[in-house]
PDB file of N, CA and C in Angstrom:
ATOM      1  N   UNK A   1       0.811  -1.190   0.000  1.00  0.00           N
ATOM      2  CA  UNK A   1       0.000   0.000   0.000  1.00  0.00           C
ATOM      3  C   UNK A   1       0.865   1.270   0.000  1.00  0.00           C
ATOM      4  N   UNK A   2       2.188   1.489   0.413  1.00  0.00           N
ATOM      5  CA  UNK A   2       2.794   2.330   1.208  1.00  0.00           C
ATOM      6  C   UNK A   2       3.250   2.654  -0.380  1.00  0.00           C
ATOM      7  N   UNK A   3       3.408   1.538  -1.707  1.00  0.00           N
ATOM      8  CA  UNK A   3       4.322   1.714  -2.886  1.00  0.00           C
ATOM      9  C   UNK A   3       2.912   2.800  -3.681  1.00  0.00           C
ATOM     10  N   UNK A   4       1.545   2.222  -3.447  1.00  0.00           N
ATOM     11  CA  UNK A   4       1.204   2.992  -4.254  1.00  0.00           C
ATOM     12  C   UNK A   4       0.491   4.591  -4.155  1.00  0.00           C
ATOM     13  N   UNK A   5       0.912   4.402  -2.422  1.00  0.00           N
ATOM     14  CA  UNK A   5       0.963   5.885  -2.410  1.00  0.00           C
ATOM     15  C   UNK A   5       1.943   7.034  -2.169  1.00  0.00           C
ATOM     16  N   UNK A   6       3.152   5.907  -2.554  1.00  0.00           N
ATOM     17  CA  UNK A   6       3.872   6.935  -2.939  1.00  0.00           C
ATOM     18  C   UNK A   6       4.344   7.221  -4.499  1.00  0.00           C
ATOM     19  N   UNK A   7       3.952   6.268  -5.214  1.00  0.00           N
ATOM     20  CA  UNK A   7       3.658   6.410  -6.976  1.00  0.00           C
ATOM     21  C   UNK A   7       2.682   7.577  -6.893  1.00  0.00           C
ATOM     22  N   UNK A   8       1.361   7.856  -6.135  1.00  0.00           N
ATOM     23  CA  UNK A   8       0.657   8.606  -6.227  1.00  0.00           C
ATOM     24  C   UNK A   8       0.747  10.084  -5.989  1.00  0.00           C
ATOM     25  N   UNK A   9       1.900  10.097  -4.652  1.00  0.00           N
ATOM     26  CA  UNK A   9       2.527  11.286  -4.412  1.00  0.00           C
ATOM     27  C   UNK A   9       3.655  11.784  -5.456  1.00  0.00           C
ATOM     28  N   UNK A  10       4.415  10.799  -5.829  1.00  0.00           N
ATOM     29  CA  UNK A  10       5.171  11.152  -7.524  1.00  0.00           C
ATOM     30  C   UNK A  10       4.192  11.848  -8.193  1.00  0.00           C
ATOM     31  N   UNK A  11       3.205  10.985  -9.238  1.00  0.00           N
ATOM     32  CA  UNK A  11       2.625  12.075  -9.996  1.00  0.00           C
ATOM     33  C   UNK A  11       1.609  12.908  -9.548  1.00  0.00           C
ATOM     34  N   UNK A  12       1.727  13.210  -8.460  1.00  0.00           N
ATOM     35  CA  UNK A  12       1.024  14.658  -7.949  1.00  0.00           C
ATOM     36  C   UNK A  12       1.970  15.603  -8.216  1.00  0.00           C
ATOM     37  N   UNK A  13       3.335  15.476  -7.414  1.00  0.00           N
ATOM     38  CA  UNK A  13       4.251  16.417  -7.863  1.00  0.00           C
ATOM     39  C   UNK A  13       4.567  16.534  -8.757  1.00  0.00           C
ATOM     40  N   UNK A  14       4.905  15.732 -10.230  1.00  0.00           N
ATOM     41  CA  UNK A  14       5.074  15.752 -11.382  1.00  0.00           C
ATOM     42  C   UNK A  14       3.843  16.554 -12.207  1.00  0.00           C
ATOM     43  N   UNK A  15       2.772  16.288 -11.650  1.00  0.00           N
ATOM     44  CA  UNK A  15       1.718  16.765 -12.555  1.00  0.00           C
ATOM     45  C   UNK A  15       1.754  18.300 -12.068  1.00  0.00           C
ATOM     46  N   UNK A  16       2.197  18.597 -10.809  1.00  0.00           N
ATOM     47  CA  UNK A  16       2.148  20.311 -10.081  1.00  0.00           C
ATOM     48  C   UNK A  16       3.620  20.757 -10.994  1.00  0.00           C
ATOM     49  N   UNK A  17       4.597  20.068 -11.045  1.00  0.00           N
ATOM     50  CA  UNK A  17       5.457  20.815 -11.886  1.00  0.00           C
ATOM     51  C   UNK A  17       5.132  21.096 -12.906  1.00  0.00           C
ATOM     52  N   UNK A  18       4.154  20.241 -13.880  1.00  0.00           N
ATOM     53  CA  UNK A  18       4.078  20.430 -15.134  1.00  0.00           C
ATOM     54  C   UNK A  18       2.992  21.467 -15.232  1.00  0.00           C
ATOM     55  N   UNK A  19       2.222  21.979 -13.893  1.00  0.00           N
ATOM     56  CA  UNK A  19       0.822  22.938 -14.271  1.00  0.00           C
ATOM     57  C   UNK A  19       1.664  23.814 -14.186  1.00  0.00           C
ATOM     58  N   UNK A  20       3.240  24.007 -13.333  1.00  0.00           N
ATOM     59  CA  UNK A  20       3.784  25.291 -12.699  1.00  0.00           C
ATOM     60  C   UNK A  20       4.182  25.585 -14.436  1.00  0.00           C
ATOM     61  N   UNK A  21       4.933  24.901 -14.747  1.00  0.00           N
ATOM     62  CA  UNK A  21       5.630  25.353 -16.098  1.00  0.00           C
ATOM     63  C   UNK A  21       4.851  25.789 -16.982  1.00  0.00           C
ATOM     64  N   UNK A  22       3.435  25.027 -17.676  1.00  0.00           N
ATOM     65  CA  UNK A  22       2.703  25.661 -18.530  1.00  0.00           C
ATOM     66  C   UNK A  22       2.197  27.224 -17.896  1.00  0.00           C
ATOM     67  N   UNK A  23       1.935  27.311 -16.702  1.00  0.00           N
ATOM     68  CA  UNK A  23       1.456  28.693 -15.921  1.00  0.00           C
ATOM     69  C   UNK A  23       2.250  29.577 -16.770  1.00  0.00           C
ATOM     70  N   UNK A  24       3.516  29.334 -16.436  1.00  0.00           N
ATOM     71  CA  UNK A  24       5.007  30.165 -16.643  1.00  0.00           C
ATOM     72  C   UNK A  24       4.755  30.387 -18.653  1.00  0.00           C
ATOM     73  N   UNK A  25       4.432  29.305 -18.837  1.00  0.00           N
ATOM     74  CA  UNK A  25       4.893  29.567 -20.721  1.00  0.00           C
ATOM     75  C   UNK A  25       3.460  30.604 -20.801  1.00  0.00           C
ATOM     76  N   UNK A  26       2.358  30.495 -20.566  1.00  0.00           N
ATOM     77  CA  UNK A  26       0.847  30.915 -20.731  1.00  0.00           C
ATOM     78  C   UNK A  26       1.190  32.821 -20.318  1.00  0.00           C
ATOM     79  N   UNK A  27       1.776  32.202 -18.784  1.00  0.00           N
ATOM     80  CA  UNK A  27       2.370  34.226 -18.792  1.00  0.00           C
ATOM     81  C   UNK A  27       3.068  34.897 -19.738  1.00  0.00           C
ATOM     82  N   UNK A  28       4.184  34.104 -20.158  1.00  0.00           N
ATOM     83  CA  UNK A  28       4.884  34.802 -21.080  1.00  0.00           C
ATOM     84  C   UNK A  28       3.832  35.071 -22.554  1.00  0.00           C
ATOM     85  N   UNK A  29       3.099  33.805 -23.160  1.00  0.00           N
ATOM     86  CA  UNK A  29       2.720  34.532 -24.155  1.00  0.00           C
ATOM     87  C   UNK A  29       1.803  35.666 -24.177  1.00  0.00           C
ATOM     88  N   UNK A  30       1.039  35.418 -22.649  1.00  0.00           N
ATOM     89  CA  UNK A  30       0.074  36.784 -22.176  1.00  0.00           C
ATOM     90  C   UNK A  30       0.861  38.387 -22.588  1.00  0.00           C
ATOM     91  N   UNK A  31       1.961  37.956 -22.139  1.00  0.00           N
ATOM     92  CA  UNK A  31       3.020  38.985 -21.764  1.00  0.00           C
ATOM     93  C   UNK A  31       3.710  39.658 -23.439  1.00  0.00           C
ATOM     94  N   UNK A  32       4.057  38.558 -23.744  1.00  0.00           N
ATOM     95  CA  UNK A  32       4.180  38.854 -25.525  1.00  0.00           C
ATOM     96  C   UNK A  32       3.075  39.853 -26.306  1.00  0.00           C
ATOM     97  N   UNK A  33       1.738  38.746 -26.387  1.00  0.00           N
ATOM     98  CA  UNK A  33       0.315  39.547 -26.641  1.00  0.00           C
ATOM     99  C   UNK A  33      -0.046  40.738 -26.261  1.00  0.00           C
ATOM    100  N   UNK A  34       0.421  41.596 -24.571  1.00  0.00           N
ATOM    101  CA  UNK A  34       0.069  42.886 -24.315  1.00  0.00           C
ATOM    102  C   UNK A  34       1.241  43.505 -25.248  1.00  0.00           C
ATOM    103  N   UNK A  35       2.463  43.290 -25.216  1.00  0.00           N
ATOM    104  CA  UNK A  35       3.393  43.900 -25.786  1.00  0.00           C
ATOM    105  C   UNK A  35       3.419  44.171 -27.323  1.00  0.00           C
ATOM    106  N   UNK A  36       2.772  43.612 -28.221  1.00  0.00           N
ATOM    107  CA  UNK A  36       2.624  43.495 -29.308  1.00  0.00           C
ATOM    108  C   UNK A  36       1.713  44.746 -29.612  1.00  0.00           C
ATOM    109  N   UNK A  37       0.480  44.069 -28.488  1.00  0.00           N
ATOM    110  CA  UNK A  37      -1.015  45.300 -28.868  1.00  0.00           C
ATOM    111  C   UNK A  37      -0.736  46.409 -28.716  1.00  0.00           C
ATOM    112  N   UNK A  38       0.666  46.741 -27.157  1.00  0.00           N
ATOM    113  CA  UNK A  38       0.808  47.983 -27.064  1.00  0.00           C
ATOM    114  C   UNK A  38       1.724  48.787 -28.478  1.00  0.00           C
ATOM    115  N   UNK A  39       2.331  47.818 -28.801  1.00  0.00           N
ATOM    116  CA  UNK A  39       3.750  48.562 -30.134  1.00  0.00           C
ATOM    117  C   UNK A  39       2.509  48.715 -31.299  1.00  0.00           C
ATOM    118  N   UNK A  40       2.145  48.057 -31.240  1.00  0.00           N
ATOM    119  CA  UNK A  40       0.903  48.668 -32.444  1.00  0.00           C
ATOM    120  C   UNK A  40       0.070  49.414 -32.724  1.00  0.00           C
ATOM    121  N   UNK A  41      -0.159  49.697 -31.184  1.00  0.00           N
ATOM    122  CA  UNK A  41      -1.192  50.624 -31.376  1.00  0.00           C
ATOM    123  C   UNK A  41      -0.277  52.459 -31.142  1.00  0.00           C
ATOM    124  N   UNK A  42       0.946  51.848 -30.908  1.00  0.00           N
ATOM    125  CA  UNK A  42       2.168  53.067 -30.579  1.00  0.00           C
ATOM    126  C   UNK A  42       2.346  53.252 -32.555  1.00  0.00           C
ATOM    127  N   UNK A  43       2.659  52.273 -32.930  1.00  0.00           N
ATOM    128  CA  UNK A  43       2.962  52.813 -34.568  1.00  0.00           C
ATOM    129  C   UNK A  43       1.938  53.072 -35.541  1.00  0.00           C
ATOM    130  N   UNK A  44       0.521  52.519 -35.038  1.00  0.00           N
ATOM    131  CA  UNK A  44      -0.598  53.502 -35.820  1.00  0.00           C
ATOM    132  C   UNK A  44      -0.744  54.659 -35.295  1.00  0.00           C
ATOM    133  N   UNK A  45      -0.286  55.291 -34.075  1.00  0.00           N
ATOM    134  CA  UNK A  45      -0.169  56.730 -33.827  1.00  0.00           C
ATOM    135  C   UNK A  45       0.281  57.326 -34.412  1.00  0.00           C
ATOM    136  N   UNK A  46       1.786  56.581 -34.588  1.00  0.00           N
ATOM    137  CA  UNK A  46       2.680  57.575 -35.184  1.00  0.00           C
ATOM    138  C   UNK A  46       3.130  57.504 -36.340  1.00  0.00           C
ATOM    139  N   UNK A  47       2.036  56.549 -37.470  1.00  0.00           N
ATOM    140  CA  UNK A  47       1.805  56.572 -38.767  1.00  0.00           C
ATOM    141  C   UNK A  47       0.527  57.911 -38.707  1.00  0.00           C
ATOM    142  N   UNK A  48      -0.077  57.922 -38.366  1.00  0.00           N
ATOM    143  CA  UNK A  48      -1.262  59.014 -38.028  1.00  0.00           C
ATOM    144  C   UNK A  48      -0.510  60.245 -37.883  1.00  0.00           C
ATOM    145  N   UNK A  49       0.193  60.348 -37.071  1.00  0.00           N
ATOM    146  CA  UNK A  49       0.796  62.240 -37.191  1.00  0.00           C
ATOM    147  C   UNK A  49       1.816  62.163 -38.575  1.00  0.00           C
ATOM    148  N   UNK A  50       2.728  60.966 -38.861  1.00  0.00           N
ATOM    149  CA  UNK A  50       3.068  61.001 -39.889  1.00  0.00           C
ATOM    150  C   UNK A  50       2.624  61.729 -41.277  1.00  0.00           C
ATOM    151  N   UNK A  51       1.168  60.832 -41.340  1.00  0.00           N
ATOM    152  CA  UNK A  51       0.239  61.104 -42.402  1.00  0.00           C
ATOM    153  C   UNK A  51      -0.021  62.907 -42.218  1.00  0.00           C
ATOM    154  N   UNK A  52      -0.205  63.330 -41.022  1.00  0.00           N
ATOM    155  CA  UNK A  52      -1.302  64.306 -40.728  1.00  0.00           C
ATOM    156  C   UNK A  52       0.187  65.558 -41.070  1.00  0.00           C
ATOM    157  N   UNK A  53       1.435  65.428 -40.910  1.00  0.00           N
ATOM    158  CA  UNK A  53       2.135  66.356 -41.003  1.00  0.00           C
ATOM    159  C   UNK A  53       2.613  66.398 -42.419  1.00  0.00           C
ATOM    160  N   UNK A  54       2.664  65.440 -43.117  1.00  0.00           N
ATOM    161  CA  UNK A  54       2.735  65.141 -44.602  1.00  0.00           C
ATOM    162  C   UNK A  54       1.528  65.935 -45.486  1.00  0.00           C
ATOM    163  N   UNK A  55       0.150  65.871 -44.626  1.00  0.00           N
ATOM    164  CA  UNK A  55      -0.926  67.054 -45.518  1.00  0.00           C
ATOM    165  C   UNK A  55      -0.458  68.134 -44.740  1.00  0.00           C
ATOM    166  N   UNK A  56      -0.111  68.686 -43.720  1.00  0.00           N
ATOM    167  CA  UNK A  56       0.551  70.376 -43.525  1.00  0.00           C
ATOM    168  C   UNK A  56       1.645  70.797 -44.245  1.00  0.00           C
ATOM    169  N   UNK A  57       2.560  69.661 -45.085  1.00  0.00           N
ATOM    170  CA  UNK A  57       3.797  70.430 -45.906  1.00  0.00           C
ATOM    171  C   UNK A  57       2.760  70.512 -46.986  1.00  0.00           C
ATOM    172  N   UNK A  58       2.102  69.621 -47.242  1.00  0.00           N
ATOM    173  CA  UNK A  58       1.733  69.474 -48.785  1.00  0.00           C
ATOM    174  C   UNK A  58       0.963  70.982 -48.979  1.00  0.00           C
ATOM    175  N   UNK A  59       0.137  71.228 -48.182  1.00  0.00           N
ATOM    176  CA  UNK A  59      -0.728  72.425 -47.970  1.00  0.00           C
ATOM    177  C   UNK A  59       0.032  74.187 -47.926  1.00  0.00           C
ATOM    178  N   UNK A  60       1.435  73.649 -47.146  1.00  0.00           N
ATOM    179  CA  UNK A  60       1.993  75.003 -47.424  1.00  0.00           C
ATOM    180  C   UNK A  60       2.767  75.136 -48.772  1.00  0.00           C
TER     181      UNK A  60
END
């Protein structure tokens, strides 16, 4: 009895390492995904004043 609960306590801990690690990969791509949305939405800004100072030369 004593063997199969400690086979059982193995893959408890094995299975908690493996939730810890996917946690860890799942943050990072969270972490990727905000970073992306934020640079994008930073270079349609500043395609936007781009554009917008390109019609003030054109105009003078």
């Amino acid at each position: 009895m004593a063997s199969v609960e400690n086979q059982l306590s193995v893959a408890q801990d094995t299975s908690n390492l493996i939730l810890e690690i996917v946690d860890g990969i799942a943050k990072k791509i969270d972490d990727a995904q905000t970073e992306n949305a934020t640079t994008n939405y930073a270079l349609r800004r500043h395609e936007n004043r781009l554009e917008d100072h390109e019609e003030r030369i054109e105009t003078i």
